[in-house]
C-alpha atoms as a PDB file:
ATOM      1  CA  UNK A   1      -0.876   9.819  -6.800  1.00  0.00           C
ATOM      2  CA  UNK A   2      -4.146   9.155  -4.821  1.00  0.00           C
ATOM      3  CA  UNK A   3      -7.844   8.892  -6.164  1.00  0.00           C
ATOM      4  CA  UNK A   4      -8.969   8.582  -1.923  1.00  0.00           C
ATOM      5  CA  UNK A   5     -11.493  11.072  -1.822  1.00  0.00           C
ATOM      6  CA  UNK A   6     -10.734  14.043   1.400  1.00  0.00           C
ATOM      7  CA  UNK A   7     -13.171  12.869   3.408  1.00  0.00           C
ATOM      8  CA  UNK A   8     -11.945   9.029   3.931  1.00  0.00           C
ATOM      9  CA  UNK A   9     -10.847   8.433   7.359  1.00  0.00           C
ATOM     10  CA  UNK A  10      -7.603   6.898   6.596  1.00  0.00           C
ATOM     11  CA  UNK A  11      -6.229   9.143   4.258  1.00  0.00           C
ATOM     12  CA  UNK A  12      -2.698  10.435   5.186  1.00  0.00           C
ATOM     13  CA  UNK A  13      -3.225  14.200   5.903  1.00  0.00           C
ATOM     14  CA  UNK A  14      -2.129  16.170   2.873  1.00  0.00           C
ATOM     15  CA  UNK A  15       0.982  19.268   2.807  1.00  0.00           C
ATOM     16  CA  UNK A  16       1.128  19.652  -0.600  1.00  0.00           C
ATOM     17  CA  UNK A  17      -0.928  18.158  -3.260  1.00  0.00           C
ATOM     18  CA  UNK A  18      -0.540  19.361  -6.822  1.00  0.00           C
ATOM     19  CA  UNK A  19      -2.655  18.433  -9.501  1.00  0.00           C
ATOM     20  CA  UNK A  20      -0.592  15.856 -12.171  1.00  0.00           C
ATOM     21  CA  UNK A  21      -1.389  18.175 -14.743  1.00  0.00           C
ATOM     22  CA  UNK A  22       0.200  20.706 -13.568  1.00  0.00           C
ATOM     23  CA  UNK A  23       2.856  18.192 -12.244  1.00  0.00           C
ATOM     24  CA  UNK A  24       3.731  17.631 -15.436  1.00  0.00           C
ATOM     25  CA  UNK A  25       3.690  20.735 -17.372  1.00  0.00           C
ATOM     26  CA  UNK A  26       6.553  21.911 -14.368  1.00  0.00           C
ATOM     27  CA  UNK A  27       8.788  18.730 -15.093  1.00  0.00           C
ATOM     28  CA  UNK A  28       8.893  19.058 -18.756  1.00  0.00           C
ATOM     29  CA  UNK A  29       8.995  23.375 -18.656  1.00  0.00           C
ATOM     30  CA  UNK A  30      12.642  23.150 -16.637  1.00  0.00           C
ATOM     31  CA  UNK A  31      14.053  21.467 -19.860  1.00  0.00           C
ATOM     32  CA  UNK A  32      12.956  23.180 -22.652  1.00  0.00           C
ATOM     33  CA  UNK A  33      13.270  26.730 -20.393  1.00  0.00           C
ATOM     34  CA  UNK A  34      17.061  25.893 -19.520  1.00  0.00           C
ATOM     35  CA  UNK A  35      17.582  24.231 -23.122  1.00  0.00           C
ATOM     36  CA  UNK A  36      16.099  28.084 -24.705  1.00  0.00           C
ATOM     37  CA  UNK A  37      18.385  29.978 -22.471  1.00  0.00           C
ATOM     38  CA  UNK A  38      21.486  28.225 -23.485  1.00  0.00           C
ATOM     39  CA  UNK A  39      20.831  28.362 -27.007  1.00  0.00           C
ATOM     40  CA  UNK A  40      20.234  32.092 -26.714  1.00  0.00           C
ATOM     41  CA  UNK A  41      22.467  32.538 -24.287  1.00  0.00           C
ATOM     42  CA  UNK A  42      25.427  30.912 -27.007  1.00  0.00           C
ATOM     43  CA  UNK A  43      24.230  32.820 -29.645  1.00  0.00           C
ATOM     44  CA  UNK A  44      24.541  35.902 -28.226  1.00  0.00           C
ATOM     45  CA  UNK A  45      27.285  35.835 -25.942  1.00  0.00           C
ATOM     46  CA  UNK A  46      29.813  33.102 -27.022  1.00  0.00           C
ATOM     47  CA  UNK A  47      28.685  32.704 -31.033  1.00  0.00           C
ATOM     48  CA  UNK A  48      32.104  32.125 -32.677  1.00  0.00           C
ATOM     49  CA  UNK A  49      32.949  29.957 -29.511  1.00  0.00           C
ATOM     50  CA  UNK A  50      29.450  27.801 -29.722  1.00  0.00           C
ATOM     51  CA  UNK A  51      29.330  27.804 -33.456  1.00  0.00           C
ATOM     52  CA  UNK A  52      33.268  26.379 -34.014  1.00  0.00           C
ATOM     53  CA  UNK A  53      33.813  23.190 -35.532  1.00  0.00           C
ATOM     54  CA  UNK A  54      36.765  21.104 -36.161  1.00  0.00           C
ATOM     55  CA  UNK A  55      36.177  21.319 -39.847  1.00  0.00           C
ATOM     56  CA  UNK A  56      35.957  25.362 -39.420  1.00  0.00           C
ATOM     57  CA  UNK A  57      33.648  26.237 -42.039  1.00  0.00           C
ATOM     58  CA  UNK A  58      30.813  28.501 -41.539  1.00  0.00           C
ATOM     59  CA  UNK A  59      28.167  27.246 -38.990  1.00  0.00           C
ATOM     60  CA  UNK A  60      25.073  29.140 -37.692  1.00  0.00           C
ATOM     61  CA  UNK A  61      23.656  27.056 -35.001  1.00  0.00           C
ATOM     62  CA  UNK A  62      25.160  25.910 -32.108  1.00  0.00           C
ATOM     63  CA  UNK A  63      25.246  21.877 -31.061  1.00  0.00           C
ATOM     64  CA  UNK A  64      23.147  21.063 -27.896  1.00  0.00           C
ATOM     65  CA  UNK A  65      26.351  19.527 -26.310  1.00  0.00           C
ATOM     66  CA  UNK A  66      28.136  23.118 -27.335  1.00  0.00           C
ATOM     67  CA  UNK A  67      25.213  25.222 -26.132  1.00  0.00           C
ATOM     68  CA  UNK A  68      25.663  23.698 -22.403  1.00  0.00           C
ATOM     69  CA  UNK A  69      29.551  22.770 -22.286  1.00  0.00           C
ATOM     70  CA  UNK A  70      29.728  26.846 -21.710  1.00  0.00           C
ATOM     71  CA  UNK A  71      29.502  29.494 -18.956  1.00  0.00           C
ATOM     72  CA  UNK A  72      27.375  30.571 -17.540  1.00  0.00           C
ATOM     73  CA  UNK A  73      25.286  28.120 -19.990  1.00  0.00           C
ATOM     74  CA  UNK A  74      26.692  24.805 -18.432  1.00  0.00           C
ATOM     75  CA  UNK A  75      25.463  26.180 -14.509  1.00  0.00           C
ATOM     76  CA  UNK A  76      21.922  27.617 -16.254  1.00  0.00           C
ATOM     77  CA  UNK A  77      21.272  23.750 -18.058  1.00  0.00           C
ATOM     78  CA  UNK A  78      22.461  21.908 -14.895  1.00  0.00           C
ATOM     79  CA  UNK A  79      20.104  23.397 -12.398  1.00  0.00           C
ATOM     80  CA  UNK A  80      17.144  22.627 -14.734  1.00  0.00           C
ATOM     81  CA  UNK A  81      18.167  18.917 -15.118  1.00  0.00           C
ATOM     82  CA  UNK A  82      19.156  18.541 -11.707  1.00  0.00           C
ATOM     83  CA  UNK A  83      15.884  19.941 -10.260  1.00  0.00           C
ATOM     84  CA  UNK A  84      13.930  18.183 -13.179  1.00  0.00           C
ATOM     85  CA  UNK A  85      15.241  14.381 -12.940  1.00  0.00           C
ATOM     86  CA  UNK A  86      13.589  13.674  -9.210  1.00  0.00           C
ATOM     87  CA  UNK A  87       9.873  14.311 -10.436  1.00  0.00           C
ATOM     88  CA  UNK A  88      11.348  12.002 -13.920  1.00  0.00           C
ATOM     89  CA  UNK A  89      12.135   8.900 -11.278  1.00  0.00           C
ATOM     90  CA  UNK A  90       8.805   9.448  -9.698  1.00  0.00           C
ATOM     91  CA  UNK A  91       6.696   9.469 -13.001  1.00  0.00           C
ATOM     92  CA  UNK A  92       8.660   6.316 -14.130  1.00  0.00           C
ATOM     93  CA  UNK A  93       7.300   4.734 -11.215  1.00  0.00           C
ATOM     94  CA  UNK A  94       4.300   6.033 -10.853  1.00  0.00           C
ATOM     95  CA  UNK A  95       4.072   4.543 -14.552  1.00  0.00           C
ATOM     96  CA  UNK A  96       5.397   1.381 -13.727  1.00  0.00           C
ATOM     97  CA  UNK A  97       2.729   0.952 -10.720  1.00  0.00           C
ATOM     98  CA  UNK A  98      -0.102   1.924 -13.313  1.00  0.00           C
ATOM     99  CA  UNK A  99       0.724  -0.492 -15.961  1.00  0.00           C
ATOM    100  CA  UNK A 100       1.477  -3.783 -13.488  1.00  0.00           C
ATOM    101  CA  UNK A 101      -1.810  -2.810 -12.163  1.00  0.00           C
ATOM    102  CA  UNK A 102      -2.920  -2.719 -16.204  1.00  0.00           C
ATOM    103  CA  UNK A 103      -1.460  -6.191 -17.161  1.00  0.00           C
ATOM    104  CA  UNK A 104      -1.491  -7.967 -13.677  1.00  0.00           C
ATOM    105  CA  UNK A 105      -2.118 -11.109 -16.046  1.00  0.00           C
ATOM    106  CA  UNK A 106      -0.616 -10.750 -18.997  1.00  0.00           C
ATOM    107  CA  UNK A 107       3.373 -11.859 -18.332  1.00  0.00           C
ATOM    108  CA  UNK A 108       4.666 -10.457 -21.855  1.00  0.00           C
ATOM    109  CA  UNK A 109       3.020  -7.205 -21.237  1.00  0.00           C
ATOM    110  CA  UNK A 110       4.847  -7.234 -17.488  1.00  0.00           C
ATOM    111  CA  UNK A 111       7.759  -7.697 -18.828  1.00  0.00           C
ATOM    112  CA  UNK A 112       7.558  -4.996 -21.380  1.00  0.00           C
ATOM    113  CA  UNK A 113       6.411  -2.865 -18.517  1.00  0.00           C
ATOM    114  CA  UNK A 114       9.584  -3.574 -16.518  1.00  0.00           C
ATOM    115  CA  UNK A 115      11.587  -2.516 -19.773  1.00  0.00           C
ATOM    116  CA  UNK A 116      10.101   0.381 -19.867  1.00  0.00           C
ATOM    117  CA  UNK A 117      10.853   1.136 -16.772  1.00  0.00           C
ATOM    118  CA  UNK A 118      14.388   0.578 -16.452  1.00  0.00           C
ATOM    119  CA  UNK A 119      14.703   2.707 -19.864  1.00  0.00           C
ATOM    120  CA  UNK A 120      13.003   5.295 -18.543  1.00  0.00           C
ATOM    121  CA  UNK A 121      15.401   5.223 -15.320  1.00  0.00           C
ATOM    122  CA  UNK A 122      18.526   4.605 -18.012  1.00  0.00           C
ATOM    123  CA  UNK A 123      17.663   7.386 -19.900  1.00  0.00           C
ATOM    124  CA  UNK A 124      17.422  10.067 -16.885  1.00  0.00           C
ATOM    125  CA  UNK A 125      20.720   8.682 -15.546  1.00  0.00           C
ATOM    126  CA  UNK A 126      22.033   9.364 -18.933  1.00  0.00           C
ATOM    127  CA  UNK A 127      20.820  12.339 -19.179  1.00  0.00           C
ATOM    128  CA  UNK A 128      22.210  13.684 -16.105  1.00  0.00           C
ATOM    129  CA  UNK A 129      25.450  12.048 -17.023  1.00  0.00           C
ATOM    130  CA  UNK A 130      25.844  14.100 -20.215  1.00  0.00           C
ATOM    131  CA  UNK A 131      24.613  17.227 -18.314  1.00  0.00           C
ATOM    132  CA  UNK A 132      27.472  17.266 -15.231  1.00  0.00           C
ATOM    133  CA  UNK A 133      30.244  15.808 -17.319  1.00  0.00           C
ATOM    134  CA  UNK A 134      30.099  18.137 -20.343  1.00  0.00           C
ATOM    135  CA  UNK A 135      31.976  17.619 -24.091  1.00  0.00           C
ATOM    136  CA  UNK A 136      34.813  20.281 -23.207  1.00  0.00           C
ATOM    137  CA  UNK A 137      35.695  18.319 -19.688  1.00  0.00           C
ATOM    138  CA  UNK A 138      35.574  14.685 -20.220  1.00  0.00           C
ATOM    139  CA  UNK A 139      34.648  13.685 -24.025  1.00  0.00           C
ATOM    140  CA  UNK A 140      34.190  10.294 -24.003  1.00  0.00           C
ATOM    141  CA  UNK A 141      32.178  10.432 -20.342  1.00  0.00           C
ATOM    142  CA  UNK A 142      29.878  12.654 -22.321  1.00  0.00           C
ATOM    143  CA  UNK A 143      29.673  10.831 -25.236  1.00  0.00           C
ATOM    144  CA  UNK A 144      28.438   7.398 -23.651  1.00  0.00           C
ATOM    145  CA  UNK A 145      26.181   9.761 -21.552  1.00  0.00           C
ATOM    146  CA  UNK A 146      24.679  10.817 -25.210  1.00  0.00           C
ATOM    147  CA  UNK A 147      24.496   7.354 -26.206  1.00  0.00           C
ATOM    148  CA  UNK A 148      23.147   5.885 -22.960  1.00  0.00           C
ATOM    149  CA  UNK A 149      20.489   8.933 -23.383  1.00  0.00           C
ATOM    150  CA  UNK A 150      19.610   8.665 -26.957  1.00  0.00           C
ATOM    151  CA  UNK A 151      19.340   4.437 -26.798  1.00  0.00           C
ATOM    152  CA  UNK A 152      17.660   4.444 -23.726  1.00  0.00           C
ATOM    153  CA  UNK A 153      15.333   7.146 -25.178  1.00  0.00           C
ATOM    154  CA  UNK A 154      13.883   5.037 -28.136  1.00  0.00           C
ATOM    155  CA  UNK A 155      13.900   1.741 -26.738  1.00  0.00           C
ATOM    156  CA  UNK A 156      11.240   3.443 -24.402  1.00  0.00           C
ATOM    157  CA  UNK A 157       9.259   5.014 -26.392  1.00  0.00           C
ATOM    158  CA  UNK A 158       8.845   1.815 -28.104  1.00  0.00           C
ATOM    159  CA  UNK A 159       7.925   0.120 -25.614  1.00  0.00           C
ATOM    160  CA  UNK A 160       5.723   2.921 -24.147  1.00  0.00           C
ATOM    161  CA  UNK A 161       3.956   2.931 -27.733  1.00  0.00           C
ATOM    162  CA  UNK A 162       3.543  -0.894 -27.150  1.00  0.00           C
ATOM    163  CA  UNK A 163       1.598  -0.744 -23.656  1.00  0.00           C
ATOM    164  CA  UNK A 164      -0.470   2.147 -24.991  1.00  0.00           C
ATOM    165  CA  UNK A 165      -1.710   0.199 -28.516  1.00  0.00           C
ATOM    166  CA  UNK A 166      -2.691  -2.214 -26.376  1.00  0.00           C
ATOM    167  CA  UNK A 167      -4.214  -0.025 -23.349  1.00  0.00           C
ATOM    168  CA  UNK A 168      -5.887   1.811 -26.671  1.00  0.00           C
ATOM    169  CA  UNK A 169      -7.859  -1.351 -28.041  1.00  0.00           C
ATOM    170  CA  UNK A 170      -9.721  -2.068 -24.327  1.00  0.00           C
ATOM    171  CA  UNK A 171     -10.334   1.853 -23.521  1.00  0.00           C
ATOM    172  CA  UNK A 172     -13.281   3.829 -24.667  1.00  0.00           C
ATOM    173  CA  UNK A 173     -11.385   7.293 -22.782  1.00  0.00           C
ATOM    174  CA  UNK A 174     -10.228   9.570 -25.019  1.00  0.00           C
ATOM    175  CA  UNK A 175      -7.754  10.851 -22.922  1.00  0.00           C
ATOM    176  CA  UNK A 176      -6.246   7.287 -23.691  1.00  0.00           C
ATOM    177  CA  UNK A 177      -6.493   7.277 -26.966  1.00  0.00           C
ATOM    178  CA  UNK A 178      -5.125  10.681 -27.712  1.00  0.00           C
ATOM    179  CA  UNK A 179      -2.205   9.837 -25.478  1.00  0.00           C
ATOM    180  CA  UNK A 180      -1.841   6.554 -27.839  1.00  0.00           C
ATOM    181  CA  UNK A 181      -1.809   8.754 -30.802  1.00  0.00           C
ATOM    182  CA  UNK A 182       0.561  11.387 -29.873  1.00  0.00           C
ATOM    183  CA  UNK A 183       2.966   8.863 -28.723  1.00  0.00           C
ATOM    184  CA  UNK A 184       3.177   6.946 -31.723  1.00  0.00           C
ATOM    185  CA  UNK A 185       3.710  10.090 -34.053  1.00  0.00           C
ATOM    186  CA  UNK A 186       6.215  12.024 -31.548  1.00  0.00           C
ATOM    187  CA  UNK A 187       7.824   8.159 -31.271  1.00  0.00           C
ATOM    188  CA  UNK A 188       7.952   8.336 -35.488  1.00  0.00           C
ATOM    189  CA  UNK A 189       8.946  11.816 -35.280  1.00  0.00           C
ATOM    190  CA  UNK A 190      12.088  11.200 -33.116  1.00  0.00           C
ATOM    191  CA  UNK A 191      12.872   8.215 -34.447  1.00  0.00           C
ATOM    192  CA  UNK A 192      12.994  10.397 -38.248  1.00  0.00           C
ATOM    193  CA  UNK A 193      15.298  13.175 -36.523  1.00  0.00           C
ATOM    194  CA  UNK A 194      17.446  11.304 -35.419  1.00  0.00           C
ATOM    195  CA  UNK A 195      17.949   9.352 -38.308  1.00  0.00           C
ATOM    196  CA  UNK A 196      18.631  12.760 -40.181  1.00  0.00           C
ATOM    197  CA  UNK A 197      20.532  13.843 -37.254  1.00  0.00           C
ATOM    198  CA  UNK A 198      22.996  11.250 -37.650  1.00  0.00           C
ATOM    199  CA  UNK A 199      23.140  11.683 -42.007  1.00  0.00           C
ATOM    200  CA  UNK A 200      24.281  15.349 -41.363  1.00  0.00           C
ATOM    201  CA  UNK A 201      26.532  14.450 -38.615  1.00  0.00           C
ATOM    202  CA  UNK A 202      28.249  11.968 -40.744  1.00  0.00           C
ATOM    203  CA  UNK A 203      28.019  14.383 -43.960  1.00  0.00           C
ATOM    204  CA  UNK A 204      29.877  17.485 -41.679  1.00  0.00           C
ATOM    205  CA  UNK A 205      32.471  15.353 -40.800  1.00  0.00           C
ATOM    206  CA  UNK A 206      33.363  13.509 -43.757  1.00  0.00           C
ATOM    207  CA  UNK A 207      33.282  16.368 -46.291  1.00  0.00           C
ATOM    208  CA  UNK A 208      33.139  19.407 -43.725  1.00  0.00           C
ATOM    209  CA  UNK A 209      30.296  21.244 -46.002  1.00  0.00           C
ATOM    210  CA  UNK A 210      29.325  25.026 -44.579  1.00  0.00           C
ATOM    211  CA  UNK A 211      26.369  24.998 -43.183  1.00  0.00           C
ATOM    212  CA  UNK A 212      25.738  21.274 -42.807  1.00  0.00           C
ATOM    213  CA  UNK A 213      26.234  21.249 -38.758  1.00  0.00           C
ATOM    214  CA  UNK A 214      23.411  23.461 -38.588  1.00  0.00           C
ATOM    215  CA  UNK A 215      21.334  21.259 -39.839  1.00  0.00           C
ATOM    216  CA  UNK A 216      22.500  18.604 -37.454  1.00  0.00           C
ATOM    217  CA  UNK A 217      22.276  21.015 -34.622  1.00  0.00           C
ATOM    218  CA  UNK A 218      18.359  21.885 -36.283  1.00  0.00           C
ATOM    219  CA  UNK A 219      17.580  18.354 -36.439  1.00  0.00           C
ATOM    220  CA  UNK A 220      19.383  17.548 -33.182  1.00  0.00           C
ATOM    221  CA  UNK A 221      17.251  20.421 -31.426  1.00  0.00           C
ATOM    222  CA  UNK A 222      13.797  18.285 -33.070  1.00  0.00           C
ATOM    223  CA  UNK A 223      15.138  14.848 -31.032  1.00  0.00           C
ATOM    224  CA  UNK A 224      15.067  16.885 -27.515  1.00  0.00           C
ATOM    225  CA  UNK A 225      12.159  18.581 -28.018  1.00  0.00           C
ATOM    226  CA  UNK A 226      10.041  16.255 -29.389  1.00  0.00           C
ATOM    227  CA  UNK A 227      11.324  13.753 -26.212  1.00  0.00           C
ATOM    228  CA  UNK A 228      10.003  16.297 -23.978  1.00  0.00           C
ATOM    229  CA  UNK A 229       7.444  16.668 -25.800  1.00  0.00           C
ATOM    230  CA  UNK A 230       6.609  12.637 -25.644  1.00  0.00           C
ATOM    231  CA  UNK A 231       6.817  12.964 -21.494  1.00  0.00           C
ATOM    232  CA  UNK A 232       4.625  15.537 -21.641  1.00  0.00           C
ATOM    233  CA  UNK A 233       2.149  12.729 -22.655  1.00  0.00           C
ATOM    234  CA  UNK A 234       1.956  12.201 -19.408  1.00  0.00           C
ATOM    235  CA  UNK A 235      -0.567  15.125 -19.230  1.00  0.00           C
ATOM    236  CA  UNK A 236      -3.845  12.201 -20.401  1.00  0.00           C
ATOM    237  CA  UNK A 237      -2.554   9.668 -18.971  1.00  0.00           C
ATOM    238  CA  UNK A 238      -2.198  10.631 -15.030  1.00  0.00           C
ATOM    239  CA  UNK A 239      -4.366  14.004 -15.718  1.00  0.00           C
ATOM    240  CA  UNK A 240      -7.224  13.294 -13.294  1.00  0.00           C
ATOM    241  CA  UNK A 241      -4.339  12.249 -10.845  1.00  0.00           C
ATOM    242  CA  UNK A 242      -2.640  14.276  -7.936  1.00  0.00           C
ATOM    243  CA  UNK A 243       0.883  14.564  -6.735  1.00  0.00           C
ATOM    244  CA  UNK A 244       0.820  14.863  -2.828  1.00  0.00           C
ATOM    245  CA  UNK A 245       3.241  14.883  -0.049  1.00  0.00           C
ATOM    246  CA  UNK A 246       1.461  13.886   3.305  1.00  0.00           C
ATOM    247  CA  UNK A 247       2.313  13.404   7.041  1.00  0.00           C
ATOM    248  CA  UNK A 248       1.055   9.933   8.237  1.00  0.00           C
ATOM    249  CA  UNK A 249      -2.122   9.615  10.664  1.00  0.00           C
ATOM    250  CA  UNK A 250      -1.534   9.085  14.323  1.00  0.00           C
ATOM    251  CA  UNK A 251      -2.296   5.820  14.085  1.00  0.00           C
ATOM    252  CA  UNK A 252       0.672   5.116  11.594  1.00  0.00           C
ATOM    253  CA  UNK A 253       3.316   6.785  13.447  1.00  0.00           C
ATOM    254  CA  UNK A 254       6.247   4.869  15.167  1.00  0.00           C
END
């Protein structure tokens, strides 16, 4: 992301540049399109399959990790991860870059700015590793995948909310402070689903109620969307920003 204005004289020459905002919206829209389609998808074309439980009672919604472990579901979710996660690595760094810049002095905030980091590159990798090994092929590969996703997930956020309550009491922007805000209460909100989450996972399977793995799949539906919808933060904080891909100037070529 450069602020260089055109006319400097040793800017790289731009291809492509993309405005962050729309950078952004992109990233976060290949998710929560390919996470829609498989849903529907399930619902309509594999609903006893999706909606089966080992408790077989009656169940109305379908599990994220039975929505994708399907086909053509499982090819539909993996393209929109796959093409998703390389613009995910990028924004962790290009947040990473923006807060050592932000606490170049302050070591405890560096540090927490290197945690976040390597959660944020934890929980893509777990992501992806839940998304190509799926529940019906390799169980416990997926499972750890789900853990190493869901872990990595909060411990960032956390940390994310950290940097920005502090970022928040030196900034007049507003941008910053309504990114600060919606981060803490999508952070609370996740946090709260999947606390719930887990209560009606752990209800299903010990008493194997009708109806009560819907409202884990409900709830479990809330965590991913309300992740996304914490990157999507990521809309004040880099909006004046651009993505660009550039060929070097003369002078810089070997």
């Amino acid at each position: 992301m450069l602020q260089v204005p055109y006319g400097a004289l040793d800017r790289d020459k731009p291809l492509i540049r993309v405005p962050f905002t729309h950078f952004a919206v992109g990233t976060v829209c290949l998710p929560l399109i390919g996470l829609l389609t498989c849903i529907g998808v399930s619902l309509f074309s594999h609903y006893n399959e999706a909606t089966y439980t080992h408790c077989q009672v009656r169940n109305y919604l379908p599990s994220i990790s039975a929505a994708i472990s399907l086909t053509p579901e499982r090819y539909i979710w993996r393209f929109c991860i796959g093409l998703h996660s390389a613009p995910r690595f990028l924004v962790a760094a290009a947040y990473f870059s923006y807060y050592r810049r932000r606490f170049a002095k302050q070591l405890v905030e560096l540090l927490v700015s290197v945690l976040t980091l390597l959660t944020s590159l934890s929980e893509n990798i777990g992501l992806l590793l839940l998304t190509y090994v799926s529940s019906t092929e390799t169980y416990k590969i997926h499972k750890y995948g789900f853990i190493a996703f869901i872990a990595s997930s909060l411990l960032h956020m956390l940390c994310a909310c950290r940097l920005w309550y502090i970022i928040k009491r030196h900034s007049l922007s507003p941008e910053e402070m309504t990114s600060y805000r919606y981060k803490l209460r999508l952070f609370l909100f996740n946090i709260s689903s999947c606390a719930v989450a887990g209560y009606f996972f752990r209800r299903h399977n010990k008493y194997c109620e009708p109806g009560i793995y819907t409202l884990f799949a409900l709830c479990e539906y809330l965590v991913v969307l309300s992740n996304m919808a914490f990157h999507m933060t990521a809309y004040w904080d880099f909006g004046s920003k651009d993505v660009m891909v550039a060929t070097p100037p003369e002078g810089k070529r070997f």
